[in-house]
Protein backbone atom coordinates (compact mmCIF):
# COMPACT_ATOMS: atom_id res chain seq x y z
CA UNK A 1 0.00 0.00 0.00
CA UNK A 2 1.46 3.18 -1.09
CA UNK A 3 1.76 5.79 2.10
CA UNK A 4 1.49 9.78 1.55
CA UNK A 5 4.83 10.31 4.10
CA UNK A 6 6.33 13.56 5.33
CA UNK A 7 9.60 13.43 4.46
CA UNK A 8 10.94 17.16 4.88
CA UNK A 9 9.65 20.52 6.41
CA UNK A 10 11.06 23.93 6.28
CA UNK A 11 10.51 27.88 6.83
CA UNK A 12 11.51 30.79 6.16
CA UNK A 13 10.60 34.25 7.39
CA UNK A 14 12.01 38.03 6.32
CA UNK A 15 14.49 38.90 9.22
CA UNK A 16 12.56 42.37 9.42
CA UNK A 17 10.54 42.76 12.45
CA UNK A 18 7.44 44.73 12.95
CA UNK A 19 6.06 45.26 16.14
CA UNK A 20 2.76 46.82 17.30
CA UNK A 21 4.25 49.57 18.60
CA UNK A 22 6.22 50.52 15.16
CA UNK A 23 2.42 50.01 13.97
CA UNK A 24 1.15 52.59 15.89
CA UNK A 25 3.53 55.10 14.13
CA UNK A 26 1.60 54.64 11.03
CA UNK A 27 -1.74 54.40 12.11
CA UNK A 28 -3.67 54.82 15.66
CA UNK A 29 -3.58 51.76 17.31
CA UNK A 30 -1.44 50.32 20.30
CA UNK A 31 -0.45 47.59 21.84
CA UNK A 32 -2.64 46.81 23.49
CA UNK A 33 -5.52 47.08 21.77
CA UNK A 34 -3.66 44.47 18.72
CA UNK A 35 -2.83 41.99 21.22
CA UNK A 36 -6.43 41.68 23.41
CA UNK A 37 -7.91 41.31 19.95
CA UNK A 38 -5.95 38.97 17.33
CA UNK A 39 -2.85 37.59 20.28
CA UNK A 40 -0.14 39.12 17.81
CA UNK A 41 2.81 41.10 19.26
CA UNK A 42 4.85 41.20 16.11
CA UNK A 43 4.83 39.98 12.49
CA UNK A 44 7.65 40.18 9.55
CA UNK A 45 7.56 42.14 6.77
CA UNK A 46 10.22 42.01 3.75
CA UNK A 47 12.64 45.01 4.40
CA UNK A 48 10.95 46.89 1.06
CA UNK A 49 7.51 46.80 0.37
CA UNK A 50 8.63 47.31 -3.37
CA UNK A 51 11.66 45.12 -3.37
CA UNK A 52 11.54 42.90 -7.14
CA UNK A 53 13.99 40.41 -5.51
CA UNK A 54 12.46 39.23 -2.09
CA UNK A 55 9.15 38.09 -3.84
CA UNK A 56 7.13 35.35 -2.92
CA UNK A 57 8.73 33.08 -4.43
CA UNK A 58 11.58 33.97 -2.73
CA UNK A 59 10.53 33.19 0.38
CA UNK A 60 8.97 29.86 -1.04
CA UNK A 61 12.50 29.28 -2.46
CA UNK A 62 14.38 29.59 1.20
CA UNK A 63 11.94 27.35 2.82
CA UNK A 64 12.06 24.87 0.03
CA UNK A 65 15.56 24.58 0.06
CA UNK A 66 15.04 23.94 3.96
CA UNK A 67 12.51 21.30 3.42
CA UNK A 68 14.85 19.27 0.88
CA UNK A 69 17.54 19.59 3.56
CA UNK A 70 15.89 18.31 5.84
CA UNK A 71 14.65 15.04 3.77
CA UNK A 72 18.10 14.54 2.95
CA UNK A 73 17.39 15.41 -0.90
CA UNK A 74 17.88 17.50 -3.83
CA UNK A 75 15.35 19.28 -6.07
CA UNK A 76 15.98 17.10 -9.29
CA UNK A 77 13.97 14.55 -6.79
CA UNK A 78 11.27 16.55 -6.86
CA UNK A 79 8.62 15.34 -9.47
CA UNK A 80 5.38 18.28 -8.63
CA UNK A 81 5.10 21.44 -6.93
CA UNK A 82 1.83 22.52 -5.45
CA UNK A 83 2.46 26.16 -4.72
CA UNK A 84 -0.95 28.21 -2.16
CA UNK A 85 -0.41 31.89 -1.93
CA UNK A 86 -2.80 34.54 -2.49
CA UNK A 87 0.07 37.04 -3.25
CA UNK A 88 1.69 35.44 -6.00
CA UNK A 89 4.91 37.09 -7.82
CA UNK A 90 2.75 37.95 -11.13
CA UNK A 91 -0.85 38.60 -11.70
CA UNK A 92 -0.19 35.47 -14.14
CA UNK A 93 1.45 33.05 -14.27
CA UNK A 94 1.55 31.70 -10.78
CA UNK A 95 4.22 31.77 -8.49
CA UNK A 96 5.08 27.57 -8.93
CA UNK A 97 6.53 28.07 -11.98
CA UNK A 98 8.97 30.80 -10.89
CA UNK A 99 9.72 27.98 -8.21
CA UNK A 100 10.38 25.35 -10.50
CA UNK A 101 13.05 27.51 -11.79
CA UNK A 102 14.57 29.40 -8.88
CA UNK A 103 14.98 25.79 -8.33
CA UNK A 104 16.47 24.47 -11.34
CA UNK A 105 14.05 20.71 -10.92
CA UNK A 106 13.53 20.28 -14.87
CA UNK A 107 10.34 20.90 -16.62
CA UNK A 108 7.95 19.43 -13.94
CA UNK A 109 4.82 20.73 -13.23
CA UNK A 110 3.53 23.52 -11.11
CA UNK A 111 0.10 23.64 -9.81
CA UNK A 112 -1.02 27.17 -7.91
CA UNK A 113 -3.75 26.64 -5.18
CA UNK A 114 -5.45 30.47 -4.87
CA UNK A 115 -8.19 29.00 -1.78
CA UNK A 116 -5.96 31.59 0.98
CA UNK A 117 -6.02 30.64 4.88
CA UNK A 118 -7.34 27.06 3.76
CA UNK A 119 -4.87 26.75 0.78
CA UNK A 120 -2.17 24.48 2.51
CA UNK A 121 -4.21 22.05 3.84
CA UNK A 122 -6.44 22.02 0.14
CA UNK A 123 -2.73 22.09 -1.36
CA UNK A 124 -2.05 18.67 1.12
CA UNK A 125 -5.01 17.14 -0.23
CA UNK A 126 -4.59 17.24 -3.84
CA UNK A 127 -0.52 15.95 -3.54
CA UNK A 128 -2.43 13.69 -1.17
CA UNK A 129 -4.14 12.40 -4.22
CA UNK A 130 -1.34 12.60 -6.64
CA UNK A 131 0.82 10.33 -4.62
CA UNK A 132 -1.77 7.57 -3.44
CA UNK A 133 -2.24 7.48 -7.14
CA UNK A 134 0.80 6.38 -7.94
CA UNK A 135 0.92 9.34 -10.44
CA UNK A 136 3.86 11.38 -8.19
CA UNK A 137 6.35 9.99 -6.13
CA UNK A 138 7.45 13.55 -4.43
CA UNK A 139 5.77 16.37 -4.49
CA UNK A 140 6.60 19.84 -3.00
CA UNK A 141 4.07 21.25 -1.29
CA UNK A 142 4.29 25.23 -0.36
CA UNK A 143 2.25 28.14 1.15
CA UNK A 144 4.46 31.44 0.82
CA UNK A 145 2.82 34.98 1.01
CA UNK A 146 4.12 38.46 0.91
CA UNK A 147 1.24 40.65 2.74
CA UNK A 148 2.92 43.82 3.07
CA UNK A 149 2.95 44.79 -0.27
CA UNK A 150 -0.85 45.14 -0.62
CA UNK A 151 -1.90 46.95 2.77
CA UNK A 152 -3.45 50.07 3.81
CA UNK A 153 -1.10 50.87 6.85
CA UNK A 154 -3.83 53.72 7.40
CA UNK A 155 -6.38 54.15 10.16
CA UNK A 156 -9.00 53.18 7.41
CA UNK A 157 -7.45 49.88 6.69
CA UNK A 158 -6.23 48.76 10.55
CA UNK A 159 -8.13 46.43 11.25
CA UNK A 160 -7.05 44.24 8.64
CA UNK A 161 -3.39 45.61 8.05
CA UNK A 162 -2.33 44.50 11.76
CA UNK A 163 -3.51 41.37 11.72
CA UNK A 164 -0.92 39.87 8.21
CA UNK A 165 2.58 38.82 8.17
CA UNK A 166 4.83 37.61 5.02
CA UNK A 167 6.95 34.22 5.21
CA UNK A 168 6.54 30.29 3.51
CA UNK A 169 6.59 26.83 4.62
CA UNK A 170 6.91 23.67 2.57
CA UNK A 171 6.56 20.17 3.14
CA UNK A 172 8.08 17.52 0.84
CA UNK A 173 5.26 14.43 0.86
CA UNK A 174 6.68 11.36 -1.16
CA UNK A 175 5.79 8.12 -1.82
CA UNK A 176 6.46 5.05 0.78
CA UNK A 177 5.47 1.59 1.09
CA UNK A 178 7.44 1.11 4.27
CA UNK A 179 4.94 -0.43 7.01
CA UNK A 180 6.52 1.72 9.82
CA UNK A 181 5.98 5.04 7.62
CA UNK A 182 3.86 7.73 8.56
CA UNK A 183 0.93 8.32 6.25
CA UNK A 184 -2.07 10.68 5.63
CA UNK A 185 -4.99 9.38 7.43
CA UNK A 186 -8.12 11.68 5.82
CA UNK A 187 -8.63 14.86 4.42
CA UNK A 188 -11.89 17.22 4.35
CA UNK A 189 -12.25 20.36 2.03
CA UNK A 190 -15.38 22.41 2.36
CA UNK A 191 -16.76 25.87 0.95
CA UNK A 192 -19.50 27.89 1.18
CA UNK A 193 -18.88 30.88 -1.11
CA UNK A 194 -22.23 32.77 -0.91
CA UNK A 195 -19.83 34.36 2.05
CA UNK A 196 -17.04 35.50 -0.94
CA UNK A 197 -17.23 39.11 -0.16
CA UNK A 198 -17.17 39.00 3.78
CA UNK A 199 -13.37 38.13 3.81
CA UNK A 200 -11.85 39.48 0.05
CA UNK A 201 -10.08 41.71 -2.21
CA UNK A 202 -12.40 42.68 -5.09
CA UNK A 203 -10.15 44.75 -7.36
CA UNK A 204 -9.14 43.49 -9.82
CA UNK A 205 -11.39 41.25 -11.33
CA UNK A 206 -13.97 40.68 -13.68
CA UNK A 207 -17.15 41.17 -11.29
CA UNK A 208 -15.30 45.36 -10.62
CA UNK A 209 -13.71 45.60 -13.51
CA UNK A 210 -9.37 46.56 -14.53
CA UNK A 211 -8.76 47.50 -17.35
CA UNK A 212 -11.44 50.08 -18.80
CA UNK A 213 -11.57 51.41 -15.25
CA UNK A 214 -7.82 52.10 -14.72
CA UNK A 215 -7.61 53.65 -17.62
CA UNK A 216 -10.81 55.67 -18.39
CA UNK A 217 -11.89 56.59 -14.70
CA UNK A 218 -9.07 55.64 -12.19
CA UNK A 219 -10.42 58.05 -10.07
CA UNK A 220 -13.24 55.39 -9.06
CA UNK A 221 -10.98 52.99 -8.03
CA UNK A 222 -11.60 53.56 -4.01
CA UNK A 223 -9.36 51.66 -1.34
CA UNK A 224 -11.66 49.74 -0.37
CA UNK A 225 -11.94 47.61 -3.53
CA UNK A 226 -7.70 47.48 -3.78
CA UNK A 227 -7.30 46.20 -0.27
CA UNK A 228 -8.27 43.33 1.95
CA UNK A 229 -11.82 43.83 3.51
CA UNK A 230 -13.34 41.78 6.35
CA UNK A 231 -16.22 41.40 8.55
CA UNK A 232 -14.07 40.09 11.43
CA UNK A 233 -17.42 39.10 13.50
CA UNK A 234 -18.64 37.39 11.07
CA UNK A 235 -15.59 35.39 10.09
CA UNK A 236 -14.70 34.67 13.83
CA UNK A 237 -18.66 33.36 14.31
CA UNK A 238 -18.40 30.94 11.23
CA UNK A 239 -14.66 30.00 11.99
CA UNK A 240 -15.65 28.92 15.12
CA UNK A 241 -18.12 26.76 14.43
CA UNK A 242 -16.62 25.27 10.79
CA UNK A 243 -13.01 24.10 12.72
CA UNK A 244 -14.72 21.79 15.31
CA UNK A 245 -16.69 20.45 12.27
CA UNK A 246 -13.71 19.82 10.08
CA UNK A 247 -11.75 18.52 13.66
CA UNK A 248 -14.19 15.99 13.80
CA UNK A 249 -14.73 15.46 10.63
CA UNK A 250 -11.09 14.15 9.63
CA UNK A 251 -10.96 11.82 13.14
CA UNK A 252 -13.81 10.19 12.07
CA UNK A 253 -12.98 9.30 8.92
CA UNK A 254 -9.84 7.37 10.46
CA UNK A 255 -11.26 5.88 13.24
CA UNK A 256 -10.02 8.42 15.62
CA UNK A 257 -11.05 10.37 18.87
CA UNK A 258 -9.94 13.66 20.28
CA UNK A 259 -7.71 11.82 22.87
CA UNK A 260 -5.67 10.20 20.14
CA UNK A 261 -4.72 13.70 19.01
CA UNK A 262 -1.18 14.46 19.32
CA UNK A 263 -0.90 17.76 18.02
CA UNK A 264 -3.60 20.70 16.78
CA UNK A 265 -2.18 23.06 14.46
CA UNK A 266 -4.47 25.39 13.33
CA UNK A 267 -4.64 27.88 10.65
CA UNK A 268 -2.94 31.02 12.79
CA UNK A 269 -5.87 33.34 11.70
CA UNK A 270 -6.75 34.94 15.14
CA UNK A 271 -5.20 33.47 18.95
CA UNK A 272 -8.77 33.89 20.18
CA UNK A 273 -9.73 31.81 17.56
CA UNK A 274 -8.03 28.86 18.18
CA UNK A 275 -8.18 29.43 22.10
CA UNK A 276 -11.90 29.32 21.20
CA UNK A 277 -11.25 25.68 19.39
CA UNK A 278 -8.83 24.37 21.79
CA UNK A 279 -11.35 24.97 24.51
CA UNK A 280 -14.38 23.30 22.97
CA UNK A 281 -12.84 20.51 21.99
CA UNK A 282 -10.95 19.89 25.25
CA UNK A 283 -7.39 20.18 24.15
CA UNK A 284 -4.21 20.63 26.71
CA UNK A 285 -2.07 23.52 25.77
CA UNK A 286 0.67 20.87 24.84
CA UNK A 287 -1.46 19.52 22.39
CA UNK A 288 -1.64 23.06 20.03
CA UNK A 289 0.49 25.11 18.32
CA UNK A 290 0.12 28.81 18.02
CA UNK A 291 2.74 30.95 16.69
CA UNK A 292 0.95 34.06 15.84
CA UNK A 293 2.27 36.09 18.47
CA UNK A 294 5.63 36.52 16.30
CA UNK A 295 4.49 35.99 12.96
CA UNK A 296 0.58 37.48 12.72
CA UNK A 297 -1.75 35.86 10.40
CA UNK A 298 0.34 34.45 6.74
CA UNK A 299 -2.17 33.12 5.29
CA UNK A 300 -1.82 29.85 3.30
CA UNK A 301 1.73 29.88 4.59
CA UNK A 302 1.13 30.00 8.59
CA UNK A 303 0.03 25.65 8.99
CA UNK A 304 3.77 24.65 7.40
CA UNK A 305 5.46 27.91 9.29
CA UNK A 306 3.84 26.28 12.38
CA UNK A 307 4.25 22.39 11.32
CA UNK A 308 7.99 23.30 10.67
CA UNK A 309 8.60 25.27 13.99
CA UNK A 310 6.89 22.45 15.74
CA UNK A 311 8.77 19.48 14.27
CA UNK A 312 11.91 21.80 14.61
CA UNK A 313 11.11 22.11 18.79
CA UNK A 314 10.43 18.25 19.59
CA UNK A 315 7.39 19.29 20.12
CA UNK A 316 5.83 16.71 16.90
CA UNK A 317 7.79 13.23 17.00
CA UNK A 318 7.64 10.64 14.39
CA UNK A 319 4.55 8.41 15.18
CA UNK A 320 2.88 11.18 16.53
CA UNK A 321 -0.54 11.99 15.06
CA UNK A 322 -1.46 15.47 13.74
CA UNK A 323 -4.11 17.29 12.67
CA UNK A 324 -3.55 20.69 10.31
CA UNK A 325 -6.74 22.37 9.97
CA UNK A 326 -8.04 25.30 8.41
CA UNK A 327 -10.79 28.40 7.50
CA UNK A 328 -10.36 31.09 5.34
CA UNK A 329 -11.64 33.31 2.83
CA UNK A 330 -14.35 31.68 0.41
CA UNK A 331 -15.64 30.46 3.16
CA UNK A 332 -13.37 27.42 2.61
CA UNK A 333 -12.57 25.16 5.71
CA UNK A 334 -10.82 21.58 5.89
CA UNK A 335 -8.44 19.32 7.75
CA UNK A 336 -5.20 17.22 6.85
CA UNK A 337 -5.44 14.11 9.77
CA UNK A 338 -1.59 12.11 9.59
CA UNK A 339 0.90 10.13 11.18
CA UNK A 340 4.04 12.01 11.30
């Protein structure tokens, strides 16, 4: 029986830091007021908002080349990528390709997964797939964004512009028919997009137009169609209720309770958030992983920033079981359930 394994896991993260208080310098906010509502003290940004070099792929290129260390291989063993971001490198094409060159792995392919917060763990799934298939042997899975390029660090856009960070994670799943090897218990993927325009950016786009409008009226082009807009109550009130569902969901599938649980890691959208989840489904502190204090919300990079950092502190042995799960912008929701 062929096994979906984690062989390799890496991260990478821009060394500049950017506190809440060096927030407050460009908009009215504190503190204090960040922390109590999202749990975030700081969050990286690349050192230039407009640098051309320290892209997204950039960042999905350091943690690659972390991931392969860590399996003990090269990229010419690397037979897919399956690249998430919602800030890719070009309007089109997507950032994978870039990847697959910065990389130099031959003409393989290079899916891009645009489903945001959920677009690891939907990313997971479909190399899941590939490899139970017998169609890929190992495939590169990687959620990189760059945030602070496209944020309005005004008292207008605060409420989302505190919350995002820029960095990547990958994970290199291969192929294994070793009995002792981990393996990729279920998977879930949900959506519910009659919700599309409580969490989005709607410029640009075919629904609110580019082209004809940049150029013939940009003038009606307002800020709140170029940035990131959310109804954080309403996010937080379906978030809470879809990750229990999606929790369950994958434990079920493989014959699993809540007690076998080794590790959480949840999409690091909001602290309160997953403080919420850990609560109602009785988890221990040592049995979650939260690092959005220090890295704020990435996006469809934060589950591999976190698996990484958690493999990386003992705190995920091999044998243990793990659950990655997600909600994001779509509404899309789902859970990854495997041995490590």
């Amino acid at each position: 029986m062929i096994k979906s394994t984690i062989k390799g896991v890496g991260h990478y993260v821009p060394e500049n830091i950017v506190t809440n208080d060096d927030l407050s310098k460009l908009m009215t906010t504190n503190d204090e007021w960040i922390t109590e509502r999202t749990g975030i003290k700081e969050r990286r940004h690349r050192k230039n908002r407009n640098d051309a070099e320290e892209t997204t792929a950039f960042l999905a290129l350091k943690a690659s080349e972390k991931a392969l260390q860590n399996a003990g291989m090269t990229a010419q063993d690397i037979d897919y990528i399956v690249f998430a971001t919602l800030s890719p490198d070009y309007y089109f094409p997507g950032s994978g390709v870039v990847l697959q060159d910065m990389l130099g792995c031959g003409t393989i392919g290079a899916l891009d997964v645009r489903n945001q917060c959920s677009g690891f763990v939907y990313s997971m799934s479909v190399a899941h797939a590939f490899i139970k298939s017998g169609i890929y042997k190992n495939i590169l899975v990687v959620g990189a964004e760059i945030h602070s390029f496209g944020l309005d660090f005004s008292d207008e856009g605060r409420g989302v512009s505190v919350i995002f960070g820029d960095g990547a994670g990958a994970v290199i799943l291969s192929a294994s028919e070793d009995e002792n090897a981990g393996d990729i218990l279920s998977v879930n993927m949900h959506s519910e997009g009659k919700y599309a325009e409580e969490l989005c950016t709607l410029f640009p786009g075919t629904k609110y137009g580019w082209s004809d409008r940049m150029r013939l009226e940009p003038e009606s082009i307002t800020s709140r169609e170029v940035y990131p807009i959310m109804n954080g109550n309403f996010v937080f009130k379906h978030a809470v209720t879809r990750f229990p569902e999606t929790i369950t969901e994958a434990l079920e599938k493989a014959g699993k309770t809540i007690e076998d649980l080794d590790m959480f890691i949840p999409h690091q959208a909001n602290l309160r958030i997953a403080q919420f989840v850990q609560q109602k489904m009785g988890l221990p502190d040592h049995k979650i992983f939260n690092n959005i204090q220090k890295y704020g919300n990435t996006t469809a990079a934060s589950i591999p920033i976190a698996l990484s950092e958690a493999i990386e502190q003992n705190k995920i042995k091999r044998g243990n079981l793990v659950c990655l799960s997600a909600f994001g912008s779509g509404f899309t929701w789902g859970s990854v359930l495997f041995q490590y």
